[in-house]
N, C-alpha and C. Protein backbone atom coordinates (compact mmCIF):
# COMPACT_ATOMS: atom_id res chain seq x y z
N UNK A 1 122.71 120.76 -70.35
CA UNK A 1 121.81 121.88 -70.58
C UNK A 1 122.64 123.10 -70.96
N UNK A 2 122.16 124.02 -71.77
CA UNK A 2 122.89 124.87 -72.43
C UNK A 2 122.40 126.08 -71.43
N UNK A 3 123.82 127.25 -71.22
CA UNK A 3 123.63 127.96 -70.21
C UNK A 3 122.46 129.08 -71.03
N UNK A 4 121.84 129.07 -72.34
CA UNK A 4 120.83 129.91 -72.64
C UNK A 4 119.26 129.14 -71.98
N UNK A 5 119.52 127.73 -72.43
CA UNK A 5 118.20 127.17 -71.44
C UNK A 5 117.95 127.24 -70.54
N UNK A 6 119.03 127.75 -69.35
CA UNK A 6 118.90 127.62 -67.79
C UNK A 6 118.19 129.44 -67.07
N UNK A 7 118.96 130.01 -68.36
CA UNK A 7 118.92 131.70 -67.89
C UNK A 7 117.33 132.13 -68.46
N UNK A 8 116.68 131.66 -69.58
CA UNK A 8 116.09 131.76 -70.24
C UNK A 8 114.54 130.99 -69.86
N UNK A 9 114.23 130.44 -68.46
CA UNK A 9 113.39 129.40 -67.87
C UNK A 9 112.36 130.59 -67.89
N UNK A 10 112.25 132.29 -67.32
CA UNK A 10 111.43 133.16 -67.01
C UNK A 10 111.61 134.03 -67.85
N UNK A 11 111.26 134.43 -69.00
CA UNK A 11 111.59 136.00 -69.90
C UNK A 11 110.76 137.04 -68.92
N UNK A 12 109.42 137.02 -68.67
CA UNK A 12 108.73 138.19 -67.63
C UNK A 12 110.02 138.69 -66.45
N UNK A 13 110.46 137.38 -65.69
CA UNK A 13 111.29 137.69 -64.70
C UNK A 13 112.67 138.44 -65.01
N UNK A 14 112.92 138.42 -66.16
CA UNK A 14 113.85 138.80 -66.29
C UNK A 14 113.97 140.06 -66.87
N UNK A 15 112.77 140.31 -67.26
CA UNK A 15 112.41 141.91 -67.84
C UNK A 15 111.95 142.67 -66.76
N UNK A 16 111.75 141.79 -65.60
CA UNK A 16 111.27 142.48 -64.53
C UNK A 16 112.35 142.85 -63.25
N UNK A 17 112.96 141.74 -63.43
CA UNK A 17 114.72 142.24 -62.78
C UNK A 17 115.35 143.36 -63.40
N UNK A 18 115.44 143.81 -64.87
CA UNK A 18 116.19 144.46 -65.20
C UNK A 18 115.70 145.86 -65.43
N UNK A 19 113.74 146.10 -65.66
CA UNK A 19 113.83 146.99 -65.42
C UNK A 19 114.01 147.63 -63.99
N UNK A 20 113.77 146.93 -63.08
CA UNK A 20 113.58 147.62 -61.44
C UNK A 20 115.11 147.73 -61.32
N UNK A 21 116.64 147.14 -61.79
CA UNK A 21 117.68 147.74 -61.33
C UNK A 21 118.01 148.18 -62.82
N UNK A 22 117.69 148.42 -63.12
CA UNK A 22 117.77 149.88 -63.93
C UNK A 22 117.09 151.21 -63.66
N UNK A 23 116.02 151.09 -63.35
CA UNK A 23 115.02 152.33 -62.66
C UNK A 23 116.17 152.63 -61.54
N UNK A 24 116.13 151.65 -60.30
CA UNK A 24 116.86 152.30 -59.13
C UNK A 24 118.60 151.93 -59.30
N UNK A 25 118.89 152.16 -60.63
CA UNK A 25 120.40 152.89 -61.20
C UNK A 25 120.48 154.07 -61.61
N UNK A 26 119.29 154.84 -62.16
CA UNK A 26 118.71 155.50 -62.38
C UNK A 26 118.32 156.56 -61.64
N UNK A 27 117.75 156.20 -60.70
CA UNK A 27 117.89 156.66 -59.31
C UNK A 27 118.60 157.19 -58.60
N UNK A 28 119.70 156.34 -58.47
CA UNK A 28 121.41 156.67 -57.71
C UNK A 28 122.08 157.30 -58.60
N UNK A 29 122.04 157.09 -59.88
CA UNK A 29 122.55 158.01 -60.11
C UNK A 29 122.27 159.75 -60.32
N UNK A 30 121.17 160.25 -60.73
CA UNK A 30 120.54 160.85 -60.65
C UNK A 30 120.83 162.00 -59.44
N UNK A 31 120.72 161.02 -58.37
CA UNK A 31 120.75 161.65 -56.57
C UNK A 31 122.35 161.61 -56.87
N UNK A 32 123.42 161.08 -57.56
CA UNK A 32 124.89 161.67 -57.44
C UNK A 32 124.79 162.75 -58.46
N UNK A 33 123.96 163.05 -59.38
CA UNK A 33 124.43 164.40 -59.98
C UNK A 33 123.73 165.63 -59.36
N UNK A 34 122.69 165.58 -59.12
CA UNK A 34 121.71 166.52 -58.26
C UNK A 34 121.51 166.98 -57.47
N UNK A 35 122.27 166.08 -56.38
CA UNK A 35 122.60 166.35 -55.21
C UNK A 35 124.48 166.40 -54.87
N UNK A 36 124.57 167.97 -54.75
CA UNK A 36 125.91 168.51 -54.34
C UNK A 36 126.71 168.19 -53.28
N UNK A 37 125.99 168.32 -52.31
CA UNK A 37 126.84 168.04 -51.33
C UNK A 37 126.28 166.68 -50.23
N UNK A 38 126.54 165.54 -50.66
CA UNK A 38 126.17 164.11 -50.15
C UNK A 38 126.58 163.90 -48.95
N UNK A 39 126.53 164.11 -48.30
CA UNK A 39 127.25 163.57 -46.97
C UNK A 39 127.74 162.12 -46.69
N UNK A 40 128.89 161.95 -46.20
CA UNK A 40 129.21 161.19 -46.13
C UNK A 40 128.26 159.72 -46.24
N UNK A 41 127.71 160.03 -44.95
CA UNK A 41 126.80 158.91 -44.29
C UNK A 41 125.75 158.36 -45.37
N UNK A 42 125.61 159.00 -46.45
CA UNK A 42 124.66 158.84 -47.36
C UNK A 42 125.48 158.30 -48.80
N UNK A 43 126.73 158.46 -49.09
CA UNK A 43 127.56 158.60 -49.72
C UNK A 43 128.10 157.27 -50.25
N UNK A 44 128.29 156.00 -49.26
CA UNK A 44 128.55 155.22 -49.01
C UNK A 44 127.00 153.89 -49.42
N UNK A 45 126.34 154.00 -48.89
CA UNK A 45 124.53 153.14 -48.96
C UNK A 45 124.67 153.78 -50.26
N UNK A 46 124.44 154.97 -50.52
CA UNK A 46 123.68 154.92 -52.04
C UNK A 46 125.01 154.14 -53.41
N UNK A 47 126.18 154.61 -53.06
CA UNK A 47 126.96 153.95 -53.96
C UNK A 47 126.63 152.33 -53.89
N UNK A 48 126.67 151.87 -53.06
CA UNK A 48 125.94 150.33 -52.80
C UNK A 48 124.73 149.95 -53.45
N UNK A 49 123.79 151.41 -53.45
CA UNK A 49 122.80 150.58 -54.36
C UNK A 49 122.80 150.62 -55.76
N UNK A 50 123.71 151.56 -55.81
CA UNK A 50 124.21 152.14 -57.12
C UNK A 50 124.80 150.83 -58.02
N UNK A 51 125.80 150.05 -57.07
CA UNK A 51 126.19 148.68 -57.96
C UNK A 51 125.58 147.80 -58.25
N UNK A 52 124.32 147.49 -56.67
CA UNK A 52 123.56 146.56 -56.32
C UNK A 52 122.80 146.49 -58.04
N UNK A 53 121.96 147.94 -58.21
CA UNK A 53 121.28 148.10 -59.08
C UNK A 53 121.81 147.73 -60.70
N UNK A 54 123.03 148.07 -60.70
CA UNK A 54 123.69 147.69 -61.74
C UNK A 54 123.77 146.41 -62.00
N UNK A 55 124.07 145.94 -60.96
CA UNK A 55 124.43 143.90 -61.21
C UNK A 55 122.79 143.52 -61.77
N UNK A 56 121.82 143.81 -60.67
CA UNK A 56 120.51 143.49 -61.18
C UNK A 56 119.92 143.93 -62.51
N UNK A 57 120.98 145.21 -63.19
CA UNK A 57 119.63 145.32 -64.61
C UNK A 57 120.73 144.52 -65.22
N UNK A 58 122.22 143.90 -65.30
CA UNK A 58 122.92 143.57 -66.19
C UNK A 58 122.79 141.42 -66.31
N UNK A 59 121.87 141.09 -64.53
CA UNK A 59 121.70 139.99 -64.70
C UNK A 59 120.30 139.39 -65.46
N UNK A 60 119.31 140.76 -65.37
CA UNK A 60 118.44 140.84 -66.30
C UNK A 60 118.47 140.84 -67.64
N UNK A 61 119.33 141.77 -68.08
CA UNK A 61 119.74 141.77 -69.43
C UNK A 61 120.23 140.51 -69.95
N UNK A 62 121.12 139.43 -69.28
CA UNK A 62 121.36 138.27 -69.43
C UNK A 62 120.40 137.25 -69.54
N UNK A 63 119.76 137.29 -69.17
CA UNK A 63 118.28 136.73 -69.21
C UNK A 63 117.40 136.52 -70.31
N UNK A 64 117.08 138.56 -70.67
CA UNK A 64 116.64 138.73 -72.27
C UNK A 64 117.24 137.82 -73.22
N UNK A 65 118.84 138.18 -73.03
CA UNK A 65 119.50 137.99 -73.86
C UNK A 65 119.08 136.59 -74.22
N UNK A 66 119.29 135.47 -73.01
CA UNK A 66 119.59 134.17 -73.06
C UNK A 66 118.24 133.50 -73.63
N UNK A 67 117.01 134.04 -73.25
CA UNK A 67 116.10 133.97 -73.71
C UNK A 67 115.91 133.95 -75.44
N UNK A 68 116.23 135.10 -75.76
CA UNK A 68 116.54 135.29 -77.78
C UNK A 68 117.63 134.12 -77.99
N UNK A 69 118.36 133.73 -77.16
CA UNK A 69 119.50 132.86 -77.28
C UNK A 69 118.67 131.38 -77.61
N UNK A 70 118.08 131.19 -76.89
CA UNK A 70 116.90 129.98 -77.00
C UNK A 70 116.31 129.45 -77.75
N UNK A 71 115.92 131.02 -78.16
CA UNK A 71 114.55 130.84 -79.49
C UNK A 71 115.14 130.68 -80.56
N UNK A 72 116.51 131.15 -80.62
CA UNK A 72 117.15 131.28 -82.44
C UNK A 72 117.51 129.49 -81.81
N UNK A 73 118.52 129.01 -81.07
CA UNK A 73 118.48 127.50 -81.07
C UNK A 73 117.61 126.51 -81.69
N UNK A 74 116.35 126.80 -81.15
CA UNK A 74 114.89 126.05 -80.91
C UNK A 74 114.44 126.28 -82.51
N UNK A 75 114.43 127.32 -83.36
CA UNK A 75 114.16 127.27 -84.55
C UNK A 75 114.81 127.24 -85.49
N UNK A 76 116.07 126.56 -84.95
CA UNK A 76 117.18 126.48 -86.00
C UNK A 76 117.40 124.89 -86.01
N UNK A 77 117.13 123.93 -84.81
CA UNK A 77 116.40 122.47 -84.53
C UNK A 77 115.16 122.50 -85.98
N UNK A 78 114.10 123.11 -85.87
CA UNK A 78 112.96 122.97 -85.82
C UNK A 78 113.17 123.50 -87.44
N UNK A 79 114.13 124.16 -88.03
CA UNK A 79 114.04 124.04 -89.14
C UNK A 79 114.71 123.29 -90.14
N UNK A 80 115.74 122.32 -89.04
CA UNK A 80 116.64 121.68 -89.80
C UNK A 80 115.93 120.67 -89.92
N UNK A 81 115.27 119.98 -89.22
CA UNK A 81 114.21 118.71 -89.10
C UNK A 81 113.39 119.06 -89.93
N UNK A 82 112.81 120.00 -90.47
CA UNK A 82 111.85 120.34 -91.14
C UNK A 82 112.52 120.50 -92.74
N UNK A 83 113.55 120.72 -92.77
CA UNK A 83 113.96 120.75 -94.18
C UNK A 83 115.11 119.10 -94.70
N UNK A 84 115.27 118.43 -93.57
CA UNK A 84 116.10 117.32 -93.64
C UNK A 84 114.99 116.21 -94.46
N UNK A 85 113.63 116.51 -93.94
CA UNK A 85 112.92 115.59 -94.26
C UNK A 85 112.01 115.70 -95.30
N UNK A 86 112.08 116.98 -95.88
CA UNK A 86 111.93 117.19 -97.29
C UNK A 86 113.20 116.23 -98.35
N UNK A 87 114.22 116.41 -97.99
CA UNK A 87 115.38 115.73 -99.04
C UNK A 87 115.02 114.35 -99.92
């Protein structure tokens, strides 16, 4: 199985992973420019979600991606069969 077929099983899910850690990357970051003086205790959790969020919109994006990855495969099958058997 090709690693675009495996990533590519949910396109919704994966537009839906990537926007929610992108929104709350968005988020964190936002609260690091806006907010001046972070305190420690807060400093630490939000950088965490700050990556968390990152990994999640970039495993999403992999997803999209793998998804378009699929479809050009699937109609590049579907047109070679289709023009082989014209010959």
């Amino acid at each position: 199985m090709h690693w675009s077929d495996k990533l590519s099983q949910n396109p919704k899910r994966s537009w839906r992973v990537f926007l929610i850690g992108l929104a709350l990357f968005w988020l964190c970051a936002s609260a690091f420019i806006f907010i001046s003086n972070i305190p420690t205790i807060l400093l630490y959790p939000l950088l965490a979600i700050l990556l968390i969020a990152f990994a999640l919109a970039v495993y999403g994006y992999v997803g999209i991606f793998a998804t378009r990855i699929a479809n050009l495969r699937f109609h590049k099958a579907k047109y070679k069969e289709l023009f082989s058997e014209q010959e």
